[in-house]
N, C-alpha and C. Protein backbone atom coordinates (compact mmCIF):
# COMPACT_ATOMS: atom_id res chain seq x y z
N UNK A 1 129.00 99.80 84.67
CA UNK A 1 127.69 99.91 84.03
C UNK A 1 127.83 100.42 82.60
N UNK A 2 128.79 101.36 82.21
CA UNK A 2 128.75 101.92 81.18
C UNK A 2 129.40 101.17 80.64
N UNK A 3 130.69 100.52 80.82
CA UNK A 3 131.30 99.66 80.17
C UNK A 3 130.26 98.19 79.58
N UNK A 4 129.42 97.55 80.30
CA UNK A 4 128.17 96.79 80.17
C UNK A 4 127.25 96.91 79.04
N UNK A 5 126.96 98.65 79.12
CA UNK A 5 126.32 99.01 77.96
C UNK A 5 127.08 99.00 76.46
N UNK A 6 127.97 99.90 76.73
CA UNK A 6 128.80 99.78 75.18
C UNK A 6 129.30 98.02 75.11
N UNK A 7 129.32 96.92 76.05
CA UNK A 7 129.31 95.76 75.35
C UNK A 7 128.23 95.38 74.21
N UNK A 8 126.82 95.61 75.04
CA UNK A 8 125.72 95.94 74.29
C UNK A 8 125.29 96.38 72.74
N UNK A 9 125.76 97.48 72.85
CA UNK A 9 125.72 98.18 72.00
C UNK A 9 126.71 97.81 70.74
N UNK A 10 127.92 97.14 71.08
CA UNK A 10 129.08 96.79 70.04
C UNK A 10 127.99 95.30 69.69
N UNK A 11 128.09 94.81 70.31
CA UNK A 11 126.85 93.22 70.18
C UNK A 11 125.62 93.41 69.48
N UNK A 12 125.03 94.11 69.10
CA UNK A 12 123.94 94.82 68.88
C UNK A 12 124.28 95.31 67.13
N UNK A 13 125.63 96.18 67.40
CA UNK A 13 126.03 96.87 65.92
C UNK A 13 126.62 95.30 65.09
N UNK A 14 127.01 94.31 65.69
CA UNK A 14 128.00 93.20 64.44
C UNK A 14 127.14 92.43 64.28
N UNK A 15 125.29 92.14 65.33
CA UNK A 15 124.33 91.65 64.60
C UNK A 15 123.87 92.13 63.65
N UNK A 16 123.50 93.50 63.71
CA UNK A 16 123.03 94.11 61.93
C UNK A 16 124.02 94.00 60.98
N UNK A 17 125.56 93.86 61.37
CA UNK A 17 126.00 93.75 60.32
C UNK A 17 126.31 92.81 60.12
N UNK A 18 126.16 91.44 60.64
CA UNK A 18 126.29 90.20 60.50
C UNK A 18 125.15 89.86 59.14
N UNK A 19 123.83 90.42 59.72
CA UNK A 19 122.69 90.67 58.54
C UNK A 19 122.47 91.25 57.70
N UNK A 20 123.53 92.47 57.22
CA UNK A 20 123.36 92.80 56.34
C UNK A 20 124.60 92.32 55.67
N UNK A 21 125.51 91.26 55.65
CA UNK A 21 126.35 91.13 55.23
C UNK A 21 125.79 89.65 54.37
N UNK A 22 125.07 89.25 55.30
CA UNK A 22 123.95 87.79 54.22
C UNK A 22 123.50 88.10 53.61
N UNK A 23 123.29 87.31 52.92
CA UNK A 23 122.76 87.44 51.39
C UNK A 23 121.86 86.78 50.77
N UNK A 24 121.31 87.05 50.71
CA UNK A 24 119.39 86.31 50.59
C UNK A 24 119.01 86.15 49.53
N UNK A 25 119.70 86.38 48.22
CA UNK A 25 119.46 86.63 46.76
C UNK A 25 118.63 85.16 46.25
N UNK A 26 119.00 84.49 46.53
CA UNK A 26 118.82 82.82 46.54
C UNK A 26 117.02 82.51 46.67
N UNK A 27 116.27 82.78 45.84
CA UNK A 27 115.04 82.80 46.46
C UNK A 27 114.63 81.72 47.10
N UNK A 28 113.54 80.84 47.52
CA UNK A 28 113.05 79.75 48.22
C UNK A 28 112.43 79.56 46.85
N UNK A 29 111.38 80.30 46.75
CA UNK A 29 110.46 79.58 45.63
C UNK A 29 110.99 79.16 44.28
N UNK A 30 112.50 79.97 43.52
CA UNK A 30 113.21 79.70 42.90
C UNK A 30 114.10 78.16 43.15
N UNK A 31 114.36 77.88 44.00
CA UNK A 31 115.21 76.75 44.36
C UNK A 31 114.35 75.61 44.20
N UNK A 32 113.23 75.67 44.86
CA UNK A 32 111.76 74.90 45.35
C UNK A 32 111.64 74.40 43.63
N UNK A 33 110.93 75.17 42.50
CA UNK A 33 110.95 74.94 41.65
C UNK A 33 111.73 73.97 40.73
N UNK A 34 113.00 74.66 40.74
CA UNK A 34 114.22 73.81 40.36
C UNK A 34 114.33 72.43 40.73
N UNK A 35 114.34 72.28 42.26
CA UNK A 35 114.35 71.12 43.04
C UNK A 35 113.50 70.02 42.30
N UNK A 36 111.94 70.24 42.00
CA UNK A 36 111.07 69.97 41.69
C UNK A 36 111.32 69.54 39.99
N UNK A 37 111.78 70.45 39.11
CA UNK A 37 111.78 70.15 37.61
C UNK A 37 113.14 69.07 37.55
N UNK A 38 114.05 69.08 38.48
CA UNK A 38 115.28 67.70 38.54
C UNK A 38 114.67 66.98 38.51
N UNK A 39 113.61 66.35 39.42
CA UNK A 39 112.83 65.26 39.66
C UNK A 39 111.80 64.97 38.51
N UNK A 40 111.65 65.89 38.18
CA UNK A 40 110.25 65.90 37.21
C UNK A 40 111.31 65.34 35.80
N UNK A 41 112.39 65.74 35.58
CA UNK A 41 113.04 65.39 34.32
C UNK A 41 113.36 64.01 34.80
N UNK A 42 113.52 63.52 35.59
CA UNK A 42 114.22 62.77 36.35
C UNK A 42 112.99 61.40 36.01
N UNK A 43 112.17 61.35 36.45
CA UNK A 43 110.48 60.32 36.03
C UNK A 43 110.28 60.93 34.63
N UNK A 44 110.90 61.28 33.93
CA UNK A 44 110.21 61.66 32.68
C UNK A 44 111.43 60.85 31.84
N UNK A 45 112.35 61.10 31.86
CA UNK A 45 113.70 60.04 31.64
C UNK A 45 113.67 58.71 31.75
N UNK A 46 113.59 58.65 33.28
CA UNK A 46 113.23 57.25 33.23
C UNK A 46 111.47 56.02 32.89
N UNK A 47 111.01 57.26 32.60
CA UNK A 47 110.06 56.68 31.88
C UNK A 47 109.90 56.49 30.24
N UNK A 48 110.27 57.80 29.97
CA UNK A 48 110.51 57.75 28.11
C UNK A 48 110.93 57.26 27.82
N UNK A 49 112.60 56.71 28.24
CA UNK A 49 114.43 56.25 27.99
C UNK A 49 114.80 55.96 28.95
N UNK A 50 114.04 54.70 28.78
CA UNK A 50 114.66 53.66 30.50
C UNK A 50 116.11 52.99 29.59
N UNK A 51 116.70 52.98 28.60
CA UNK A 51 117.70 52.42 28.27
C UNK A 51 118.46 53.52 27.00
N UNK A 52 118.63 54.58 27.37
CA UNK A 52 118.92 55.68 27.27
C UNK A 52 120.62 55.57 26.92
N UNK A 53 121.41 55.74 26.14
CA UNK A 53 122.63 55.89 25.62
C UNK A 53 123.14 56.85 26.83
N UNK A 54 124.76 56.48 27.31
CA UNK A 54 125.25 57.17 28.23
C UNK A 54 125.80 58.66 27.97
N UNK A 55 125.88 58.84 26.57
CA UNK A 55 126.26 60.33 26.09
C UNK A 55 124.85 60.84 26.08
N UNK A 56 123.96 60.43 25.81
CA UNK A 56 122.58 61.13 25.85
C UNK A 56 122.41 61.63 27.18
N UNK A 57 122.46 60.67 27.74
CA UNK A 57 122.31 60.69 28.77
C UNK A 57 122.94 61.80 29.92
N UNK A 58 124.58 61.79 29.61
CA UNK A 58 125.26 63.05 30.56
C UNK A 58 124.78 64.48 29.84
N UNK A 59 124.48 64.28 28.26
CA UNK A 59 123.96 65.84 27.63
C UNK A 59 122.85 66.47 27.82
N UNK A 60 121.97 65.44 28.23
CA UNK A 60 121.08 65.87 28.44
C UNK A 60 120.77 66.66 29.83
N UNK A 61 121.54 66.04 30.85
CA UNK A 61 121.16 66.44 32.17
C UNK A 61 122.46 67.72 32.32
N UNK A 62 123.19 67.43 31.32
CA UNK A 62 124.54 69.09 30.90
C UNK A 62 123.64 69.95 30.56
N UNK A 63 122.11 69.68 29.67
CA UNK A 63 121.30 70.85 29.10
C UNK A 63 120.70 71.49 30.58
N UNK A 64 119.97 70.54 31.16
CA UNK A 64 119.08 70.79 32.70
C UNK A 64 119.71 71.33 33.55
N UNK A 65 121.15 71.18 33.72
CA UNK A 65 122.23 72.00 34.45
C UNK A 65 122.50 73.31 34.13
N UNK A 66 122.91 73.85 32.99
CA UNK A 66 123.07 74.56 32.40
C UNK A 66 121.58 75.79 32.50
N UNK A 67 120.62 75.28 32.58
CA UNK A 67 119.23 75.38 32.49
C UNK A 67 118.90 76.59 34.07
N UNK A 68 119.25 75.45 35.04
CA UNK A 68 119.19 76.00 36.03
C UNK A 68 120.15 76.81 36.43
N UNK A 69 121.22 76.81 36.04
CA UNK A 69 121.80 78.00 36.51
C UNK A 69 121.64 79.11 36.22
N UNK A 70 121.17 79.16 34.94
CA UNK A 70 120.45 80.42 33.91
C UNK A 70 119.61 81.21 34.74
N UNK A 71 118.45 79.97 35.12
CA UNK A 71 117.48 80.60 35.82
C UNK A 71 117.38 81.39 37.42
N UNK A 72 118.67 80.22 38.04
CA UNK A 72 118.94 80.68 39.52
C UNK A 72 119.69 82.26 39.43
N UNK A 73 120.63 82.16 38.85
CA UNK A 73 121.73 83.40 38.43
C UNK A 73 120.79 84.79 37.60
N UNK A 74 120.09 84.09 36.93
CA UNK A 74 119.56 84.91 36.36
C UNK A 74 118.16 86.14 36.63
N UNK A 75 117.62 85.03 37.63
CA UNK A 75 116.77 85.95 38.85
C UNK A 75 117.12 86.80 39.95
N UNK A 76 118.55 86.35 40.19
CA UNK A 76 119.29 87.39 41.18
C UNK A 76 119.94 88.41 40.25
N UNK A 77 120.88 88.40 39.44
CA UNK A 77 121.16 89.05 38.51
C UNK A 77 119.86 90.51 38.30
N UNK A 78 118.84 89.73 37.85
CA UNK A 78 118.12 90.77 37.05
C UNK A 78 117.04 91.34 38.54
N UNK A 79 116.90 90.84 39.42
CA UNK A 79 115.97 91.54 40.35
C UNK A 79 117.33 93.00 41.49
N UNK A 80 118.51 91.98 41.47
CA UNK A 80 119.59 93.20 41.82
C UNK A 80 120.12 94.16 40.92
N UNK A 81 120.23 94.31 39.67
CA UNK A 81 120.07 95.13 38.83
C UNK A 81 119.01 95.99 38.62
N UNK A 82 117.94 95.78 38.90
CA UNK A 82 116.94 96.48 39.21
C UNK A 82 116.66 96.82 40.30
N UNK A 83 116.67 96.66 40.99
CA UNK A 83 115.93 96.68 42.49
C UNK A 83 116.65 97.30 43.40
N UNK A 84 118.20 96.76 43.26
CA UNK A 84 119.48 96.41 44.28
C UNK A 84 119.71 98.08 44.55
N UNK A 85 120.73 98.27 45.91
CA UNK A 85 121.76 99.37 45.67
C UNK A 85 122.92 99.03 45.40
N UNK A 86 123.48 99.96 45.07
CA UNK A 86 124.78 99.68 45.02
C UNK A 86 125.32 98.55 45.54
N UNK A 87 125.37 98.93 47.20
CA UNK A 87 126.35 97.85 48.24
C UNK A 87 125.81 96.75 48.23
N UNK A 88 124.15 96.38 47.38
CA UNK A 88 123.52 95.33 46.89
C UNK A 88 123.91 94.36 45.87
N UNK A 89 124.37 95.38 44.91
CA UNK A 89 124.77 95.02 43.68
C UNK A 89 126.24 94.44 44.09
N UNK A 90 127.24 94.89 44.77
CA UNK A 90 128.68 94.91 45.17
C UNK A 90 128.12 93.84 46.13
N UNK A 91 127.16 93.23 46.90
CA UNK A 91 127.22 92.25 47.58
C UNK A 91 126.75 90.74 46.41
N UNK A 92 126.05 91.27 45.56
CA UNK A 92 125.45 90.23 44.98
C UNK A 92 126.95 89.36 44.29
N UNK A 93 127.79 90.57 43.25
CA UNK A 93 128.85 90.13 42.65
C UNK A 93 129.71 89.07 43.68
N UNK A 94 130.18 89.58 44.77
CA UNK A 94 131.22 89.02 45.87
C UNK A 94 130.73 87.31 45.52
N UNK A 95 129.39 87.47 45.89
CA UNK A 95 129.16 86.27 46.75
C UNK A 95 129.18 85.19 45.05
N UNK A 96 128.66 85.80 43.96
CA UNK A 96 128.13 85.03 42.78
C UNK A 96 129.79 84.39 42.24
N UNK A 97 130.26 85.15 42.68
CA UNK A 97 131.72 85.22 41.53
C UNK A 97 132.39 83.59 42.73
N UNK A 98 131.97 83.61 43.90
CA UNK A 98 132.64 82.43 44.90
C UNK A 98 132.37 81.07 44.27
N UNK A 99 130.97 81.03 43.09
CA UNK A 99 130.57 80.02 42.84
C UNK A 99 131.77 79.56 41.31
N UNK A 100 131.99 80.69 40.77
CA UNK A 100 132.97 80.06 39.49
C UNK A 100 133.95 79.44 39.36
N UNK A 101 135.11 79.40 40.40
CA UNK A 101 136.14 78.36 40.39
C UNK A 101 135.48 77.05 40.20
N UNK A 102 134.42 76.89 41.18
CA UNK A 102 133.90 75.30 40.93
C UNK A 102 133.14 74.57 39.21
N UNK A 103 132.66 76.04 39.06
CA UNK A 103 132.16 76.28 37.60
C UNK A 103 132.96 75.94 36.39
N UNK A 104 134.13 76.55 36.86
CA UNK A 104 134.82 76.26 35.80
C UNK A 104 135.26 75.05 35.74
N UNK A 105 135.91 74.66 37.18
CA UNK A 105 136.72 73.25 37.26
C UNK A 105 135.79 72.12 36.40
N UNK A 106 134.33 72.56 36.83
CA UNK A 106 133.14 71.24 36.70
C UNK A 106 133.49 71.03 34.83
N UNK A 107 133.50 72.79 34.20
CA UNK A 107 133.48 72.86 32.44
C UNK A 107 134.77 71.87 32.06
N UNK A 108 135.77 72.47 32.61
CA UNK A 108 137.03 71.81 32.36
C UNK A 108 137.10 70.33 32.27
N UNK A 109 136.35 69.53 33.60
CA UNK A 109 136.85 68.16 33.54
C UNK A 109 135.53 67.35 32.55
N UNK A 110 134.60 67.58 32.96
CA UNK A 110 133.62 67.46 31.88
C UNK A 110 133.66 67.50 29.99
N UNK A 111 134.43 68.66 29.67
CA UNK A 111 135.04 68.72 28.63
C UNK A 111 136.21 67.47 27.77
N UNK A 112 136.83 67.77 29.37
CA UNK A 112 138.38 66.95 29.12
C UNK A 112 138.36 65.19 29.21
N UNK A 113 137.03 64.24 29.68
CA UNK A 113 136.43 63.68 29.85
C UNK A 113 135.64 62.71 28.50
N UNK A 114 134.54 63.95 28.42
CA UNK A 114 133.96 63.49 27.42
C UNK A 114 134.81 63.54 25.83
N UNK A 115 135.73 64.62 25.93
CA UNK A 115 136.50 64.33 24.63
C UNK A 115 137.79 63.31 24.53
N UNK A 116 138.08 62.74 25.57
CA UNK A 116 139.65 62.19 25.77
C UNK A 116 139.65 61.30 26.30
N UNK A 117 138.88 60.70 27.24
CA UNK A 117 138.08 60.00 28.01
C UNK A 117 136.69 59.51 28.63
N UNK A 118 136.31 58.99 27.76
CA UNK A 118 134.90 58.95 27.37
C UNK A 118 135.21 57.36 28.40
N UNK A 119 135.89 56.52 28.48
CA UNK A 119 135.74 55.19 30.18
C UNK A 119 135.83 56.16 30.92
N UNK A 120 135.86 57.04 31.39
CA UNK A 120 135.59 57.96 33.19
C UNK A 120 133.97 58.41 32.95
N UNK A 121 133.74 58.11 31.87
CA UNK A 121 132.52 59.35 32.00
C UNK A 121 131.46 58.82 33.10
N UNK A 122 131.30 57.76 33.69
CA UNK A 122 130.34 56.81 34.54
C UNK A 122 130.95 58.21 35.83
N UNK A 123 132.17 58.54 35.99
CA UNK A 123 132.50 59.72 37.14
C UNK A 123 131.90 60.30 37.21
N UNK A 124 131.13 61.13 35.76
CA UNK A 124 130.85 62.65 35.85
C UNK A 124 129.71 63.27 36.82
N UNK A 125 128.64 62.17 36.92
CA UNK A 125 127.45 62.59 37.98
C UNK A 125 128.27 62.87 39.30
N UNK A 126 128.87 62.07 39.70
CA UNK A 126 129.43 62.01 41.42
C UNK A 126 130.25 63.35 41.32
N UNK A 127 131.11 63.91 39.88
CA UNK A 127 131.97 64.75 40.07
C UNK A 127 131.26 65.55 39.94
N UNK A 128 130.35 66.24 39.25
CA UNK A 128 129.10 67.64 39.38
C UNK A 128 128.45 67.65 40.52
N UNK A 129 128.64 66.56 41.35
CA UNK A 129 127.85 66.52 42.86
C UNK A 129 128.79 67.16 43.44
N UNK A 130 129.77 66.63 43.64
CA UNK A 130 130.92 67.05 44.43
C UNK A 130 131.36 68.70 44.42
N UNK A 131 131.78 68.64 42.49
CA UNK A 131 132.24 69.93 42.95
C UNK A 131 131.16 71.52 43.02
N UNK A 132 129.75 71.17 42.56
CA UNK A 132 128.60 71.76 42.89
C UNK A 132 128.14 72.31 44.42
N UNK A 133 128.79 71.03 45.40
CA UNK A 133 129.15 71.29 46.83
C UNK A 133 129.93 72.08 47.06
N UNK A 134 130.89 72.09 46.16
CA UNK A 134 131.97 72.91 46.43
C UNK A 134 132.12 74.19 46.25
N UNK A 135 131.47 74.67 45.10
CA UNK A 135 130.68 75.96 44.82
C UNK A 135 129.57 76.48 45.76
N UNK A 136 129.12 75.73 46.85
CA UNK A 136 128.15 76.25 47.64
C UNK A 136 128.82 76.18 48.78
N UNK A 137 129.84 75.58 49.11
CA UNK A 137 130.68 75.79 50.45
C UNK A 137 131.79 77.10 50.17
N UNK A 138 131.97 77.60 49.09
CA UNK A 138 132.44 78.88 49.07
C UNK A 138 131.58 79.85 48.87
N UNK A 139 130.34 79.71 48.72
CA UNK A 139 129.49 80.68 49.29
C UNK A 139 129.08 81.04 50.82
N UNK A 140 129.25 79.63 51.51
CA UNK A 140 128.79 79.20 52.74
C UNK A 140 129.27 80.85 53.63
N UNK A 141 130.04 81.49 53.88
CA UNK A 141 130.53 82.77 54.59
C UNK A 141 129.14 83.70 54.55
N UNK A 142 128.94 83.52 52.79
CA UNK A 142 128.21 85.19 53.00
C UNK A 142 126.56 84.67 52.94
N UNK A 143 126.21 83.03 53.07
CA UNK A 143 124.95 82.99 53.34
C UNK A 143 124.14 82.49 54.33
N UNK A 144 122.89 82.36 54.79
CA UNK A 144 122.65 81.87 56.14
C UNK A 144 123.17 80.80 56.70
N UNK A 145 122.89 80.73 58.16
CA UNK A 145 123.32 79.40 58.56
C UNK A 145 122.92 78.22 57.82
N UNK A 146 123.53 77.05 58.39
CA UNK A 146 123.74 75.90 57.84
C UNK A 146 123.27 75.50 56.35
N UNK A 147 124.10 76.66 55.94
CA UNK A 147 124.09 76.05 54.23
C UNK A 147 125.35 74.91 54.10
N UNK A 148 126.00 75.30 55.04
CA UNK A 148 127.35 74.34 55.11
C UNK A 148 126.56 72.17 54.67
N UNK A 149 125.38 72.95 55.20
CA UNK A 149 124.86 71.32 55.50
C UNK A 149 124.99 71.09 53.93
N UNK A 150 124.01 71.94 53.18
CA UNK A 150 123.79 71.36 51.72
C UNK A 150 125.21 71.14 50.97
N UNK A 151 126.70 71.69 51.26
CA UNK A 151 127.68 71.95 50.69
C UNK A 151 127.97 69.93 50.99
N UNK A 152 127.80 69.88 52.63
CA UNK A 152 127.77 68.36 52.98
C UNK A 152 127.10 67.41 52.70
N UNK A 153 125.90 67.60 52.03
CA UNK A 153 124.81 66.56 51.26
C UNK A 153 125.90 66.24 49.70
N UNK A 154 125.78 67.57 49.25
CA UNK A 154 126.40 67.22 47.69
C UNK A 154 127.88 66.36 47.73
N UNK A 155 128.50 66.39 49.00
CA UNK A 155 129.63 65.58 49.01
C UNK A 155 129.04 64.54 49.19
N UNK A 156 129.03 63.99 50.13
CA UNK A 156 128.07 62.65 50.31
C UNK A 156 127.70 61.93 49.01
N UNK A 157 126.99 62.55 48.84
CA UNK A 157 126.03 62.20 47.21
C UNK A 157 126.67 61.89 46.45
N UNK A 158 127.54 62.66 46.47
CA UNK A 158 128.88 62.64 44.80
C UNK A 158 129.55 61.49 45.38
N UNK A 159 130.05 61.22 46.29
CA UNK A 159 130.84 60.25 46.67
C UNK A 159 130.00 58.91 46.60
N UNK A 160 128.71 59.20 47.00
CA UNK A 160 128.37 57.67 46.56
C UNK A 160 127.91 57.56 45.12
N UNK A 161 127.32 58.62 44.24
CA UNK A 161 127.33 58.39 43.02
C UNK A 161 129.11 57.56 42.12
N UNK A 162 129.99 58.13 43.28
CA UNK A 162 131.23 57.30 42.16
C UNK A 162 131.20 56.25 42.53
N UNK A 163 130.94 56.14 43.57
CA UNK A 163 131.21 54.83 44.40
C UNK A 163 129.85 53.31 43.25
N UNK A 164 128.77 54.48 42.97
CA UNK A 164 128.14 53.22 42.32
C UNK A 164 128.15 52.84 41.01
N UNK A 165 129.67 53.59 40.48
CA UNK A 165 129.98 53.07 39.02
C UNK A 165 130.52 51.52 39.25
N UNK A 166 130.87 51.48 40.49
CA UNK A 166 131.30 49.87 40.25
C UNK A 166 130.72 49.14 40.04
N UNK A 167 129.06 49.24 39.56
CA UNK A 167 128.21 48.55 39.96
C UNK A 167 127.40 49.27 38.55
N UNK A 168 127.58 49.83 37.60
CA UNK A 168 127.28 50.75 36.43
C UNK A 168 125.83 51.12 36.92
N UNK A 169 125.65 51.85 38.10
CA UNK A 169 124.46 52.26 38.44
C UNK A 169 124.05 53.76 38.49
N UNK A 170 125.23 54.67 38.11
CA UNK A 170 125.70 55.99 38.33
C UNK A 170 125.17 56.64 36.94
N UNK A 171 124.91 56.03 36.05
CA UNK A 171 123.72 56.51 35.11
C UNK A 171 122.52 56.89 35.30
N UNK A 172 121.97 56.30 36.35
CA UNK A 172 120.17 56.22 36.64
C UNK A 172 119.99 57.50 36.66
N UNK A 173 118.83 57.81 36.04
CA UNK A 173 117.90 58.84 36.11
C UNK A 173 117.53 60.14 37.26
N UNK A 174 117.51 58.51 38.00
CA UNK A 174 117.08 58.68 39.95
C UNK A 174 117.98 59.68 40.55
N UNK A 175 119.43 59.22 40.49
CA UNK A 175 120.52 59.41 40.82
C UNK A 175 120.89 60.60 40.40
N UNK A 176 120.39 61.22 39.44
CA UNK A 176 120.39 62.82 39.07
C UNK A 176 119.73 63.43 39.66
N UNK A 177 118.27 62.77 39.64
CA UNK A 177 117.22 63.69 39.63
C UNK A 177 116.96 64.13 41.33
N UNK A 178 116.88 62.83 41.96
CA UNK A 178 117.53 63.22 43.52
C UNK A 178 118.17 63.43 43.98
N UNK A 179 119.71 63.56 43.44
CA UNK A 179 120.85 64.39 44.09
C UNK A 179 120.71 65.98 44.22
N UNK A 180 119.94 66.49 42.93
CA UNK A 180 119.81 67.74 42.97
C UNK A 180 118.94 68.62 42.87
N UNK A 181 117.74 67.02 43.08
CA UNK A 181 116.30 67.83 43.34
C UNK A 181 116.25 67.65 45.27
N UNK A 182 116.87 67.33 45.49
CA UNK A 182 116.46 67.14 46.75
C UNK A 182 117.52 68.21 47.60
N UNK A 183 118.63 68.29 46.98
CA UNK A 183 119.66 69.59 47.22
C UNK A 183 119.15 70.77 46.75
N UNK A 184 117.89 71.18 46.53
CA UNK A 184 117.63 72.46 45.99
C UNK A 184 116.59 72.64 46.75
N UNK A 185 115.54 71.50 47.32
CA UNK A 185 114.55 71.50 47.92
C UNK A 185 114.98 71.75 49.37
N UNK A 186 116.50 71.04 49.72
CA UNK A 186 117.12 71.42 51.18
C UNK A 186 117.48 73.13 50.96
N UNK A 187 117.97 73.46 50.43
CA UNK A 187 118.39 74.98 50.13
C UNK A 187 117.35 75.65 50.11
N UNK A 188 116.32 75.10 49.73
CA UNK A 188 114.86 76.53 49.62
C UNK A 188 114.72 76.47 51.00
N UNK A 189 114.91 75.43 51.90
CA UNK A 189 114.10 75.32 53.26
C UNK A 189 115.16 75.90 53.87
N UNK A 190 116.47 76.45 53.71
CA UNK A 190 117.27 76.88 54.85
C UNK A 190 117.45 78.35 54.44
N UNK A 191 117.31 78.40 53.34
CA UNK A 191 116.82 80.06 52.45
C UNK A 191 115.33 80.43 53.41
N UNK A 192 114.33 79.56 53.29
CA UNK A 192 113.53 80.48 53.88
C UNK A 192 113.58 80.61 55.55
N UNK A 193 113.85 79.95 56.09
CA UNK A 193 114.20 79.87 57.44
C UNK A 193 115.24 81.08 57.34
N UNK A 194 116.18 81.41 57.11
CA UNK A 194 117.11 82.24 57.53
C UNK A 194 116.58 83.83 57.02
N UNK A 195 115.69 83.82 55.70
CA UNK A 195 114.86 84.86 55.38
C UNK A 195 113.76 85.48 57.03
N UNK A 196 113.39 84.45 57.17
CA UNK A 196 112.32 84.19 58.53
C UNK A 196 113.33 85.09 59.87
N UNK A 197 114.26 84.14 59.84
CA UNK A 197 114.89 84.63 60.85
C UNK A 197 115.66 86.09 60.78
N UNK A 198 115.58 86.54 59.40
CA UNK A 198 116.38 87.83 59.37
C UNK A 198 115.06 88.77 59.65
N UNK A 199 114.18 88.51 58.84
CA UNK A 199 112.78 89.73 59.15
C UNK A 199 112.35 89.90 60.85
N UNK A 200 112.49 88.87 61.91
CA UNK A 200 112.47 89.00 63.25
C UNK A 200 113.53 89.56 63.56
């Protein structure tokens, strides 16, 4: 019986700390937004500059990228700096810093690309899909369940964005604007679900 209980009780202690070890920084309504202004740049592109130059074209959606990360990073940043404790602040860093290898890799080939190789550049959408996945599957540990899924959308995606340079279709507007408006709109919905499920 007693042995029964302290199973209990050990089961009991690695759920709270299973929950306090997630990390929720990620707002819903923040993502939701984002999700939403991809798309919105996305019909605004292809309506203004339906025949849009292909360097315009990757800089511009390099500005909208750039854009959102500001804003995503930058709302966790400044509400855990304020708000956070410590082991808040020390959880926020862990998990933020998982996203920069991919960060960087994305600066690097992007760079190395557009200056040296400007025939790959039709790659670059499928490769910011990809390795954007990849930056969210090394977060995948410290955040709710099945974020793994969205880490598996952005592969997908990226893979068929290269796949439709054979076909010089990996420019479209669309093809931005729903790879990562619709990957931000999946992330707000598994952000708030797992928010949901942590307050019960």
């Amino acid at each position: 019986m007693d042995i029964e209980k302290a199973v209990d009780q050990i089961s009991e202690i690695h759920s709270h700390l299973a929950k306090s070890e997630t990390f929720y920084g990620f707002k819903p309504l923040i993502l939701l937004l984002v999700g939403l202004t991809a798309m919105i740049v996305a019909g605004l592109q292809s309506w203004l500059m339906p025949s849009i130059n292909d360097m315009i074209f990757l800089l511009q959606w390099l500005v909208v990228g750039v854009v959102i990360i500001v804003i995503i990073y930058g709302n966790i940043i400044y509400n855990y700096l304020r708000y956070g404790s410590n082991f808040e602040i020390h959880q926020m860093t862990k998990v933020c810093l998982q996203f920069v290898p991919s960060l960087v890799a994305g600066t690097i080939v992007t760079a190395v690309i557009l200056l040296f190789e400007k025939s790959s550049s039709a790659l670059l959408p499928g490769l910011w899909a990809i390795l954007f996945g990849l930056g969210i599957f090394s977060m995948r540990p410290y955040l709710p369940r099945y974020v793994g899924f969205i880490a598996l959308y952005y592969f997908i995606v990226g893979g068929v964005l290269m796949y439709l340079t054979a076909f010089d279709l990996s420019f479209s507007p669309w093809g931005m604007g729903l790879t990562f408006g619709v990957g931000h709109l999946l992330a707000a919905l598994i952000m708030h679900l797992g928010i949901e499920r942590n307050v019960k």
